[in-house]
Structure formats: C-alpha cells, structure tokens
Protein backbone atom coordinates (compact mmCIF):
# COMPACT_ATOMS: atom_id res chain seq x y z
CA UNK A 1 0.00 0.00 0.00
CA UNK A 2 1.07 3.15 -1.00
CA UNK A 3 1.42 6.51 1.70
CA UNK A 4 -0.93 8.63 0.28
CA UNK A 5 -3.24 4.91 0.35
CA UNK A 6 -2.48 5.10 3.65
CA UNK A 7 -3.63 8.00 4.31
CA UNK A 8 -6.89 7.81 3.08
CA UNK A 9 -7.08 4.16 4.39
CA UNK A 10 -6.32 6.31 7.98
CA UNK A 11 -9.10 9.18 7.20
CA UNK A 12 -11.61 6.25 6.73
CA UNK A 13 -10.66 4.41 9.66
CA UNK A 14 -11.30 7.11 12.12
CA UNK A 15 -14.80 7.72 13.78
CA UNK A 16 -16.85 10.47 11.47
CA UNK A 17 -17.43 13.13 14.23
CA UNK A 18 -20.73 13.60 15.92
CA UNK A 19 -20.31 17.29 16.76
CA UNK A 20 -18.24 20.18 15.03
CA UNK A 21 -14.61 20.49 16.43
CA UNK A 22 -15.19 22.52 19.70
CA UNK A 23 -12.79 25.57 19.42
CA UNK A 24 -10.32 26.43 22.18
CA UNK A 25 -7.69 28.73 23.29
CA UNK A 26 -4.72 28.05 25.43
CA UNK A 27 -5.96 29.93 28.46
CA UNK A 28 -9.34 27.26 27.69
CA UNK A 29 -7.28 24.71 28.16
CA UNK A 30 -5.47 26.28 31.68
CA UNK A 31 -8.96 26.77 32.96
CA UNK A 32 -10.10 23.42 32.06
CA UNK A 33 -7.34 21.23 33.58
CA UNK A 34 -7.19 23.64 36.86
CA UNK A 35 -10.89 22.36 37.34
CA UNK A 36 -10.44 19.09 36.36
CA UNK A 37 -6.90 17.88 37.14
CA UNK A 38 -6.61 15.58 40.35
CA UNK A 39 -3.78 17.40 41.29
CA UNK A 40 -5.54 20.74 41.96
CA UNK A 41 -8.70 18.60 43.36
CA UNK A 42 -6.81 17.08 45.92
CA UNK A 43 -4.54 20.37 46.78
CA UNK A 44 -7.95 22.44 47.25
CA UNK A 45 -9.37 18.98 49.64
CA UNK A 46 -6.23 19.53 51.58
CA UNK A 47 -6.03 23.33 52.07
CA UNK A 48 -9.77 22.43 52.99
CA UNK A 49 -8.62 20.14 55.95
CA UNK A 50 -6.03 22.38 57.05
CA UNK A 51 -8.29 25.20 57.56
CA UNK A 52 -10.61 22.73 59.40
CA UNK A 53 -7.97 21.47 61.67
CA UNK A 54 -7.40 25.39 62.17
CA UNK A 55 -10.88 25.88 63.64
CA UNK A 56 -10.31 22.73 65.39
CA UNK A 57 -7.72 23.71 67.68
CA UNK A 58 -8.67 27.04 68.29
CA UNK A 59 -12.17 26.60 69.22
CA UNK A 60 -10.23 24.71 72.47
CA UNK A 61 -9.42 28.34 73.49
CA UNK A 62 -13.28 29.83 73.21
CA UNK A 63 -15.88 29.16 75.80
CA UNK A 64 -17.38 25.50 76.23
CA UNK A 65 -21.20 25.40 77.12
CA UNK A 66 -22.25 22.02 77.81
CA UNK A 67 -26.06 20.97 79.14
CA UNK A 68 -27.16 18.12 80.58
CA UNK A 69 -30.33 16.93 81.94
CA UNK A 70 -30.81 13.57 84.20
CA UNK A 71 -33.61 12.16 86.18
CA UNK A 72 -33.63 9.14 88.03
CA UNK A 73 -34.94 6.43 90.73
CA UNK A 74 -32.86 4.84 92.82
CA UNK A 75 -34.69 1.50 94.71
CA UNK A 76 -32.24 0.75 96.51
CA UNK A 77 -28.89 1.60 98.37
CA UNK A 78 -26.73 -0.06 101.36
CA UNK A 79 -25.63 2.76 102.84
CA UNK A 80 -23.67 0.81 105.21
CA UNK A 81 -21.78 -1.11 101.48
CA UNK A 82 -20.30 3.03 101.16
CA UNK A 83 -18.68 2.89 104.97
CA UNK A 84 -21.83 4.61 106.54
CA UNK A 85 -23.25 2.40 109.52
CA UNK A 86 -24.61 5.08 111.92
CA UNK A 87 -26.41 4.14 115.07
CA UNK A 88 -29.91 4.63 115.04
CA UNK A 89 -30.12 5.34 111.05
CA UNK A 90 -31.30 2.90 109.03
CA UNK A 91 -28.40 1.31 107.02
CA UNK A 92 -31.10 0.85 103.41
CA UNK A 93 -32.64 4.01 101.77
CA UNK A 94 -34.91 3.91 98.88
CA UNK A 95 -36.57 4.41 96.90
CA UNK A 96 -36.04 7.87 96.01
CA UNK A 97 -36.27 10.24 92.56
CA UNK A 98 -33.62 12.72 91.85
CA UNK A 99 -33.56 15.26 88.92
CA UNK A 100 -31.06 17.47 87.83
CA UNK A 101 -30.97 20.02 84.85
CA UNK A 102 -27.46 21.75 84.73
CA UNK A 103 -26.09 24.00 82.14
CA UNK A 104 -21.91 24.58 82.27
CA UNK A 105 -19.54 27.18 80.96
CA UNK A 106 -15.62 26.51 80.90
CA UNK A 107 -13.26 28.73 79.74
CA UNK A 108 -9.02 28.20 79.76
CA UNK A 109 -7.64 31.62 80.65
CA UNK A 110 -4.76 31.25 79.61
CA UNK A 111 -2.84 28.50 78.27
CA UNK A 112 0.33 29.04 76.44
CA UNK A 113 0.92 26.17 74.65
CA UNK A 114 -2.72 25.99 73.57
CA UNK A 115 -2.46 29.45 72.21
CA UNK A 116 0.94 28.74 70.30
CA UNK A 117 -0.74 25.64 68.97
CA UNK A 118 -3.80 27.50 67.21
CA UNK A 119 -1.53 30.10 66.12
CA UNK A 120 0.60 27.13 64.18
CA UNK A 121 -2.10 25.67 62.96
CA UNK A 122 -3.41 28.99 61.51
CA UNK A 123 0.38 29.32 60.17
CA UNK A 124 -0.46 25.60 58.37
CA UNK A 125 -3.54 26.57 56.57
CA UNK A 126 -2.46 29.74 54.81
CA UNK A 127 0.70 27.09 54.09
CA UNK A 128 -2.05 24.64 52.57
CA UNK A 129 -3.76 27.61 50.55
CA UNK A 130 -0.11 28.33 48.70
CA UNK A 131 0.54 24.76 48.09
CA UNK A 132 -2.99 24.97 46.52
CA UNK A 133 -1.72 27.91 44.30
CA UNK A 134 1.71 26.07 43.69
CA UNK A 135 -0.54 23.17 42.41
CA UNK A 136 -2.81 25.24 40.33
CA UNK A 137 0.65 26.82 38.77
CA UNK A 138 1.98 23.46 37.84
CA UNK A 139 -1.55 22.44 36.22
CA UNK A 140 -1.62 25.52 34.39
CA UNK A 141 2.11 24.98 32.84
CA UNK A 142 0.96 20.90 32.30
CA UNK A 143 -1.80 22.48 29.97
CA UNK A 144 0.02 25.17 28.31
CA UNK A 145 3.00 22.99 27.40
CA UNK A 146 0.25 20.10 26.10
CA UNK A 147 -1.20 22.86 24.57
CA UNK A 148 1.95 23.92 22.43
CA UNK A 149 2.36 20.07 21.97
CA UNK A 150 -1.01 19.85 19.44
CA UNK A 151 -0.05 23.13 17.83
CA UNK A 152 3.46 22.19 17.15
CA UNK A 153 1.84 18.66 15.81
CA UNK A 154 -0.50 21.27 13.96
CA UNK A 155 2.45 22.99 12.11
CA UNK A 156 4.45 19.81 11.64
CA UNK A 157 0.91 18.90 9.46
CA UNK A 158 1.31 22.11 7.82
CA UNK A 159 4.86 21.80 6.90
CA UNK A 160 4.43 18.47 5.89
CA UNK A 161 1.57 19.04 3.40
CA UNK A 162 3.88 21.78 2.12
CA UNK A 163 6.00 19.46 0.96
CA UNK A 164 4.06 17.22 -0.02
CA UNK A 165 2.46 19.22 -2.21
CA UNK A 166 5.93 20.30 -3.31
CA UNK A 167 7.34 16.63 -3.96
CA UNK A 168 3.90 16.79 -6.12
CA UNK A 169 4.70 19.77 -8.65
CA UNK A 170 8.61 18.33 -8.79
CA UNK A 171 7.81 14.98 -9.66
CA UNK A 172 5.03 16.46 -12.57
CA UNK A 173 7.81 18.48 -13.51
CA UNK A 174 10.38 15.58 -13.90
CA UNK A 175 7.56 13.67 -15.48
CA UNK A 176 7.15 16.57 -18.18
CA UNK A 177 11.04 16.95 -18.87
CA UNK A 178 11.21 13.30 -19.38
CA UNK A 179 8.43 13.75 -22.17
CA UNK A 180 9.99 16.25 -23.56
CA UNK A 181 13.15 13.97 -23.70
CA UNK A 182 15.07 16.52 -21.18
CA UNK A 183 15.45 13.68 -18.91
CA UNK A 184 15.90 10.48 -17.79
CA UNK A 185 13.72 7.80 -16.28
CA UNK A 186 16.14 8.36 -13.15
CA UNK A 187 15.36 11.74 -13.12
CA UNK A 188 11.38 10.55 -12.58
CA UNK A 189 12.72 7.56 -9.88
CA UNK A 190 14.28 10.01 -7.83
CA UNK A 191 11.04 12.58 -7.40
CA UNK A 192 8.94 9.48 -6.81
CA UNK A 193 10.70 8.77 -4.33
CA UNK A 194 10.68 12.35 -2.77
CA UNK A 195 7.28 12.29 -3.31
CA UNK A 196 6.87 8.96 -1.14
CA UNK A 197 8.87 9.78 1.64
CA UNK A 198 6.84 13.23 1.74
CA UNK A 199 3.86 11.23 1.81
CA UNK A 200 5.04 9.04 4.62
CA UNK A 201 5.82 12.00 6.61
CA UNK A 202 2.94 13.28 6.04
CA UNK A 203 0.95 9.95 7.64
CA UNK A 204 3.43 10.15 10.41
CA UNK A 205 2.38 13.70 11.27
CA UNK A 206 -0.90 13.29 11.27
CA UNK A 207 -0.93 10.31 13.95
CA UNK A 208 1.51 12.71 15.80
CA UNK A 209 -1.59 15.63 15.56
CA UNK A 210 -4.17 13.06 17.02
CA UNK A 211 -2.19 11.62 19.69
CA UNK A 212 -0.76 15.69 20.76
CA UNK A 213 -4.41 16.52 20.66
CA UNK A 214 -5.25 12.99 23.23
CA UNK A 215 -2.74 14.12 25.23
CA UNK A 216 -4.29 17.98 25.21
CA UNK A 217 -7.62 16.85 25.94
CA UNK A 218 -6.72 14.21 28.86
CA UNK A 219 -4.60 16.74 30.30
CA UNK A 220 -7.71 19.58 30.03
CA UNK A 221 -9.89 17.15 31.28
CA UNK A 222 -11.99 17.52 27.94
CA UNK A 223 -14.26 14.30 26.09
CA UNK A 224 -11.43 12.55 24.60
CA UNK A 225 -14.14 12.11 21.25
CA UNK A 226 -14.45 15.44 20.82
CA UNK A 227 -12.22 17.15 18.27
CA UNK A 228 -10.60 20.52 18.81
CA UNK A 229 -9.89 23.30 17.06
CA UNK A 230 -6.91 25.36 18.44
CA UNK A 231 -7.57 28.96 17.80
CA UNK A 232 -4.06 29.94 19.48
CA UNK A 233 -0.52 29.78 17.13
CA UNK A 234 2.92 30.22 17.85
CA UNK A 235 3.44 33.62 17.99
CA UNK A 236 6.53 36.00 16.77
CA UNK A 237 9.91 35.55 18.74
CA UNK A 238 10.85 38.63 21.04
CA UNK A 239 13.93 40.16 20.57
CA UNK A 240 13.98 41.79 24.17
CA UNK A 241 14.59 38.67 26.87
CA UNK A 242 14.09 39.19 30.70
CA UNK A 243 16.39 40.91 33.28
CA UNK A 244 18.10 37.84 35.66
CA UNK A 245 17.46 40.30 38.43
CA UNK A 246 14.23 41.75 38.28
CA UNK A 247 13.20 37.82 36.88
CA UNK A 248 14.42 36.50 40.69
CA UNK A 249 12.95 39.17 42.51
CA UNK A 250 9.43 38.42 41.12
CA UNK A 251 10.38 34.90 41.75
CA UNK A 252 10.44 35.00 45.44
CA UNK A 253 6.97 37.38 45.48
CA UNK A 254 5.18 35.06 43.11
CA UNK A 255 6.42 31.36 43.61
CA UNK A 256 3.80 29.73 45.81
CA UNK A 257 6.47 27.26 46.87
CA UNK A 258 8.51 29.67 48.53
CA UNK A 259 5.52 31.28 50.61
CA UNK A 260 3.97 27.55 51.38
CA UNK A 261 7.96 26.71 53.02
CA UNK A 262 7.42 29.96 55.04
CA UNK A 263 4.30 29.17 56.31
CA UNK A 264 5.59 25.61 57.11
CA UNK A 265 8.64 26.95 58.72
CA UNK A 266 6.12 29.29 60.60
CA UNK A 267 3.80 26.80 61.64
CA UNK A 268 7.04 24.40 63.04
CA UNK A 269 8.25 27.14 65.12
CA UNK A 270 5.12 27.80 67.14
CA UNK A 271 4.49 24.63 67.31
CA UNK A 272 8.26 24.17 69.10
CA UNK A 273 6.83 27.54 70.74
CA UNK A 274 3.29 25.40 72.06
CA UNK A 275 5.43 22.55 72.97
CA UNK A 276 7.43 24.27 75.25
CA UNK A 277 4.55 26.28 76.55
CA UNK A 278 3.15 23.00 77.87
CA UNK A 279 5.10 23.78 80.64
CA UNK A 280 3.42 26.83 81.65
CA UNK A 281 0.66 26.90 84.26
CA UNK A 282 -3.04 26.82 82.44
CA UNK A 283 -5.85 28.96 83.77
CA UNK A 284 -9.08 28.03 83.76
CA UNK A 285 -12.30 29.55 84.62
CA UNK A 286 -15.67 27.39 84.88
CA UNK A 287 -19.46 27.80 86.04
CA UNK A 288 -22.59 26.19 86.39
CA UNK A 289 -26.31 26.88 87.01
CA UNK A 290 -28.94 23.95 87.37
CA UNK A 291 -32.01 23.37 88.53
CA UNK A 292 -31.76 20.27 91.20
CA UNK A 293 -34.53 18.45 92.83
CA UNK A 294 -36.10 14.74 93.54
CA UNK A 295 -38.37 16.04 90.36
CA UNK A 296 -39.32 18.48 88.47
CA UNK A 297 -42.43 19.90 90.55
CA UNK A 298 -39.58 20.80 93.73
CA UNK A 299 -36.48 21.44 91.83
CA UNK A 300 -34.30 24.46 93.04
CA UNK A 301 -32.01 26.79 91.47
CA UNK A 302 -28.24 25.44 92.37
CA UNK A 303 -24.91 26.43 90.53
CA UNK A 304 -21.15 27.55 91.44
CA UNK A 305 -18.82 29.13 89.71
CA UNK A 306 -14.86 29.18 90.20
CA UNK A 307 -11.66 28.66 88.61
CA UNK A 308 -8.17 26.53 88.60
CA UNK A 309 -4.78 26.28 87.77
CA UNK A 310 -3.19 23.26 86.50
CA UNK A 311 0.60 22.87 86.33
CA UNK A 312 2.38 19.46 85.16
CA UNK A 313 4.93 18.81 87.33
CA UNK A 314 6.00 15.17 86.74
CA UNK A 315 4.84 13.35 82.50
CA UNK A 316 7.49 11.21 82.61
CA UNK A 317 9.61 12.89 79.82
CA UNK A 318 6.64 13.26 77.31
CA UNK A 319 6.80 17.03 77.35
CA UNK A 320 10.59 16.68 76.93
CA UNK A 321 10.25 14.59 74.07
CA UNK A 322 7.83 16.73 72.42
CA UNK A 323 9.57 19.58 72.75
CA UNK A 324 12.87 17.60 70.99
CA UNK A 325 10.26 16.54 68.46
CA UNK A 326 9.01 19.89 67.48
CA UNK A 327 12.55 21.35 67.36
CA UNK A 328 13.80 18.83 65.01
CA UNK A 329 10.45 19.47 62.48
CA UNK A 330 11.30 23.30 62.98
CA UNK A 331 15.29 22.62 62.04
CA UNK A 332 13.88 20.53 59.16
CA UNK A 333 11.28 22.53 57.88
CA UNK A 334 13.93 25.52 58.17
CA UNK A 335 16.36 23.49 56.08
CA UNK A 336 13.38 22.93 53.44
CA UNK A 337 12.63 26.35 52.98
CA UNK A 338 15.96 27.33 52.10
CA UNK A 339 16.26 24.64 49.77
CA UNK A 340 13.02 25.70 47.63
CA UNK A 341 14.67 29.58 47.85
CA UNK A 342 17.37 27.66 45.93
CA UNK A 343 15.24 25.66 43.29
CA UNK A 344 13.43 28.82 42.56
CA UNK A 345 16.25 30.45 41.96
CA UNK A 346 18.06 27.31 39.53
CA UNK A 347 14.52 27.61 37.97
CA UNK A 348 14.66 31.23 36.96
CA UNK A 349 18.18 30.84 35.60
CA UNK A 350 17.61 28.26 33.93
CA UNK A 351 14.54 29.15 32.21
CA UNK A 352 16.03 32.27 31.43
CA UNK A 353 19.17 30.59 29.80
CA UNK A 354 16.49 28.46 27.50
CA UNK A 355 14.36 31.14 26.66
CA UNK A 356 17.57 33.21 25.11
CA UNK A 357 19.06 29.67 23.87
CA UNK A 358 15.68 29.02 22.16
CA UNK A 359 15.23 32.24 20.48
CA UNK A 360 18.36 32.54 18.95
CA UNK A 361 17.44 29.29 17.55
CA UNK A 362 14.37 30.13 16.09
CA UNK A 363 16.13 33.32 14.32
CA UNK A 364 19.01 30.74 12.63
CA UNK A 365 16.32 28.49 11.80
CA UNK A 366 14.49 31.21 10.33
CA UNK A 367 17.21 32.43 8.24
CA UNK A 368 17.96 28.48 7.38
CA UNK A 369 13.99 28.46 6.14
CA UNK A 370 14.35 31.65 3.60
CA UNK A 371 17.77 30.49 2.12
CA UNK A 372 16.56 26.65 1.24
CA UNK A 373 13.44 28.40 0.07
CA UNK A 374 16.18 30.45 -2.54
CA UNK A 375 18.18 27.26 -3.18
CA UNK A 376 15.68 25.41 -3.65
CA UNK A 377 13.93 27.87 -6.39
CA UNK A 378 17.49 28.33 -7.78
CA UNK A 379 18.22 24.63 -8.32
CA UNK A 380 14.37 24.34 -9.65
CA UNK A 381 15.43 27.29 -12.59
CA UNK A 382 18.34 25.60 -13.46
CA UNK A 383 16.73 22.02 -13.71
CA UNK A 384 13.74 23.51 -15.96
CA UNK A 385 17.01 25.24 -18.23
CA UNK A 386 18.65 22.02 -18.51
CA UNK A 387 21.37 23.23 -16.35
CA UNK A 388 21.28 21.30 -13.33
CA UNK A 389 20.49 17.64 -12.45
CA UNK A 390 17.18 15.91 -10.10
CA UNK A 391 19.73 15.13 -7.94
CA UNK A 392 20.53 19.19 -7.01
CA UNK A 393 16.64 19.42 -6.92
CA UNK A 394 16.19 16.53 -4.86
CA UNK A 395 18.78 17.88 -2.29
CA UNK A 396 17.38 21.45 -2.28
CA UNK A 397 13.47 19.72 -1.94
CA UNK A 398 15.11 17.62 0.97
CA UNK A 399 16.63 20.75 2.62
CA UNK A 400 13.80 22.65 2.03
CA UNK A 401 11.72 19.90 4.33
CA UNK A 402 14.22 20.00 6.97
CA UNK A 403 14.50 23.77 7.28
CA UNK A 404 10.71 23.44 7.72
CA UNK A 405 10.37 21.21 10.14
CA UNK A 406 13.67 22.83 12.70
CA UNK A 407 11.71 26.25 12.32
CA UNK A 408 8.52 24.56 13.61
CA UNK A 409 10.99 22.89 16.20
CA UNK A 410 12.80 25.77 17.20
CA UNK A 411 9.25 27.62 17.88
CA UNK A 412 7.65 25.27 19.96
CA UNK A 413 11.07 24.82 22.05
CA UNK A 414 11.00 29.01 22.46
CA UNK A 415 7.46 29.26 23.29
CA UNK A 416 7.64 26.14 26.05
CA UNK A 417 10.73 28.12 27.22
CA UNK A 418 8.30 31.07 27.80
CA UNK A 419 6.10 28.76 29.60
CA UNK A 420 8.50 27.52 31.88
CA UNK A 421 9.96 31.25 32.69
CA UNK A 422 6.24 31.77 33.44
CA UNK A 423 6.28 28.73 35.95
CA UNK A 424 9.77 29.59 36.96
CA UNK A 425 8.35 33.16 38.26
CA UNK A 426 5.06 32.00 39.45
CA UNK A 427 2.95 33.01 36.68
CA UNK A 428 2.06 30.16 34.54
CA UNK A 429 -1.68 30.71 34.89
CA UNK A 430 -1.06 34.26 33.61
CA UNK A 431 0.77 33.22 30.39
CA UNK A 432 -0.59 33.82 26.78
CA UNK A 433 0.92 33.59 23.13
C-alpha cells in the first residue's frame, strides 16, 4: 500500500465526528485542567482540611457550654456497702427520685501552649492555601506545554503538506522533462521517491496531531471524542529577553512554593513555641447553674462558679520529648525552605538561559527556512534550463523539508521556554501567546 493509500485508508478508519470540532484557546485549556486535574482537586481537599484542623484547635481556646439533663430512681442503696453504719439510722434508703438540669460554661484563661498551637495551625492553613496555588501553577504549565504540543503537531501537518504538495509539482515536472526527452527515467525515480517519503511523513504527522491533541484533551480534562480546534498559534519571537534580576525578585513574590515553606517553617516554630509552653501553668475559669430536685415539681435553682490552675509537674519525659520533636520538624522545615529559595532560583536561571538559547534558535532556523526556500527555487530554474540535475533538486526539496520542520521545532522549544519562565516566576496561569 502506497502513503498517500495510507492516508486515506487512515481518514476512513477514524470515527466520522458527531459534533463540530469545539474551538479552544490556550488559556481554555489552563482553565479546564485547573478544574479538572486531580492534582488541583486534591490540593484544594487539603487546604480544605487544614483550615478545618485550624478551627479545630482554636475553638479549644473559646468558651465551652455544655447541658445536661438527668432524672432518676434509685430502689435501693446499702448505705452501710459506702462505709456509713450510723447508730440509730437505718443502714437501706430507697426508693427515692432525683432530677437534675445543669447547664456549664468553661473557659481556659490562659494556656500558652494551647495558644501557640492555634496560632501554628493557623500558620499551616495559609501554608495549605499556597501549596494549593503552587498546584494550580503546575496544572496551568501541564496544559500550556500540552497545549503547544497539538499546535506544534499542527504545524508539523502544515509543513508536511507543504512538501508534499511540493514533492507533487517536482515529480510532474520531472515527469514533463522526461516527455519532452530533457530527462531520464532516473530523473522521474528520484522525485517518486521524494514524493513517497513526503507522503510518509505526512501519515506520520498526522498520527503525531491526534495523539498531541489525546494528550491535550486528557490533560484539560476535555471528552477525549471530541475534536478541537486550536484557535491559538505560535506567535513572533521577542527580541527583548528578561532581566536575571528583576526575573528572581518576582520569583520570590510570586512562587507559591517559597511562601507555602514559610508558612511551614512558621507553623514548626510555634508549634516548638506550644510545645514548650506545655510547661506553663493553664488557667481556667468554669461555672454552672442547674435546677436540682427529687423532680421536676420541687427542683431548686443550684450552681457555682470558680476557677483553677493546672501545672504538670512530673509526664514522665513526654513534654521533653515533644519539645525535641518539634525542634527537630522546625530545624527541618527551616532546612526545606531554604532549599526551595534555591530551586526557585536554579529555575529562573535556567529558564532564562532556555528562553535566550531558544530564540536565537528560532532566528538561525528562520534564516535556514528563507535560504533553502532560494536554493531550492534556484536549483528548480536551473533544472527547468537544462542546467542542473534531479539530484541538485532533490537535495534542495530535501533541505527545504528540513529547514521546515527545525523552524517549527525551534518555535515550539522558544514558546515552552516562555512557559517555563512563566512557571519559573510564578505566573504560569497568567501566560498567553
């Protein structure tokens, strides 16, 4: 079977679509898979959690009203069983009712390490919101790079019909000369082959379009039957590339990472902070009212109010050992935030040193493009004046296709540089062509 039989043995063999191609942009996409993607999900349940754990712990230092309401009959009870044999008083009692409605208020104080350990918590829940934000950044950069993925397939299509359509008018053209009896039959050999390897290439970017789009719509979280239309393109190369310094300084404002590790390293040292504070004495304040009676009918008002102090003088090395504990998480979490102030910055660089790699790149491969273009029309002149040979043309067709194809290279690698400068400064989500 021949390539272009292929090809339309492919077209056949794919599902007629039941709805037009649904037409999407790149920032589409971003808002798609940030809805969609399990990564995000599951960041937003946890920064969920952490605020819950956060109401948790401090509702321990707000007031505690409990009520409680009893009534009972005792038949029975051996007073003399409890240590109470009195002369003269009968040693059985019973029966007898007693009811007791009772409403109580308990408040701490103070308590230091209670305090410390809200406050930490707090410090973990705005650290749960960034690595939210951090997640939502790395979904966003997932979906604009699989996004540059189908339109790169998309121009590889393009550049690939291009030639074939070239490979086409040159292998007419040979066909011609040969009727004409200004060439040979290896002359016509040679541009039928061209013309099947273009072909061929041609198949092979087309499957590479389908799967790029797959990949797009799994990652956007879009029906993998539906066909897309990408309304975005590559767009023109900059010639003006980012400053390192004012790059790393909006690195360390808008990297979620690096404000998540400071909330962490927040949250460990009041917690060290609450450990410690276990030591302290805790205040309390408490105080009841209830109505108290054998029923109802001859209940009285009743109720005290008061407060304590409780100081731990003896655990047995547990408060010790939880202090160590929290120390070692603060050392560590200390250690970790220093170490993602150092990614960020190897990120920055680096996508800075791509992003100027890439676009010089794309303005070679640019300048490659427009001279096969010229060689290619030159050898074509001199093969139609009987100057030159197919094998000249071939060449120049088979440069020609190369040069195509490194341009469309060279742009996708530029633009997914921009993407990851974008991630690198903690803007992915804000990134367009």
């Amino acid at each position: 079977m021949s390539a272009r039989a292929a090809i339309a043995a492919l077209a056949l063999a794919l599902p007629a679509a039941a709805e037009p191609p649904m037409a999407v942009t790149m920032q589409d996409a971003v808002r798609a898979a940030v809805g969609t993607r399990l990564d995000a999900l599951t960041a937003g349940e946890r920064a969920r959690a952490a605020r819950a754990r956060e109401i948790e712990t401090a509702a321990a230092l707000l007031p505690q009203l409990t009520a409680t309401l009893s009534e009972m009959r005792t038949f029975r009870v051996n007073l003399a069983a409890e240590g109470l044999d009195f002369p003269g008083f009968p040693s059985m009692l019973g029966p007898y009712d007693t009811f007791d409605a009772r409403v109580r208020l308990t408040q701490k104080v103070f308590d230091w390490g209670a305090t410390r350990r809200a406050q930490s918590d707090e410090a973990a829940a705005r650290a749960a919101v960034y690595e939210e934000r951090a997640a939502r950044e790395q979904v966003a950069a997932a979906a604009e790079l699989a996004y540059l993925e189908a339109v790169r397939a998309q121009r590889e299509v393009a550049a690939a019909t291009a030639d074939d359509e070239l490979a086409e008018r040159l292998l007419s053209l040979a066909e011609d000369r040969r009727g004409q009896g200004a060439a040979t039959g290896v002359d016509v050999v040679r541009a039928q082959a061209r013309a099947s390897d273009a072909s061929a290439s041609l198949l092979r970017a087309r499957v590479a379009e389908r799967e790029a789009q797959l990949l797009l719509k799994r990652v956007a979280g879009w029906p993998l039957e539906r066909e897309l239309k990408l309304l975005d393109d590559f767009t023109a190369v900059s010639s003006s590339q980012p400053a390192l310094a004012p790059a790393l300084q909006d690195a360390a404002l808008g990297r979620a990472e690096i404000a998540a590790a400071e909330e962490k390293a927040r949250a460990e040292d009041l917690a060290a902070k609450a450990a410690r504070g276990d030591r302290a004495p805790s205040v309390y304040l408490a105080a009841d009212y209830a109505q108290s009676g054998q029923l109802p009918s001859n209940a009285m008002n009743v109720g005290d109010v008061g407060g304590f102090v409780s100081l731990p003088l003896f655990t047995g090395g547990a408060l010790s050992g939880r202090v160590a504990e929290a120390e070692s998480k603060r050392r560590e979490a200390l250690a970790q935030l220093a170490d993602v102030r150092q990614q960020v910055e190897l990120d920055v660089r680096t996508a800075l040193e791509r992003l100027s790699e890439s676009a010089a790149e794309v303005f070679a491969a640019e300048r490659t493009l427009t001279l096969a273009s010229r060689e290619l029309a030159m050898a074509q002149d001199r093969y139609q004046q009987g100057a030159g040979d197919s094998v000249e043309l071939v060449e120049a067709q088979a440069e020609l296709a190369r040069a195509r194809a490194a341009e469309v290279s060279t742009l996708s690698r530029y633009h997914s540089s921009r993407v990851n400068y974008a991630a690198a400064i903690g803007r992915a989500q804000e990134f367009k062509l």
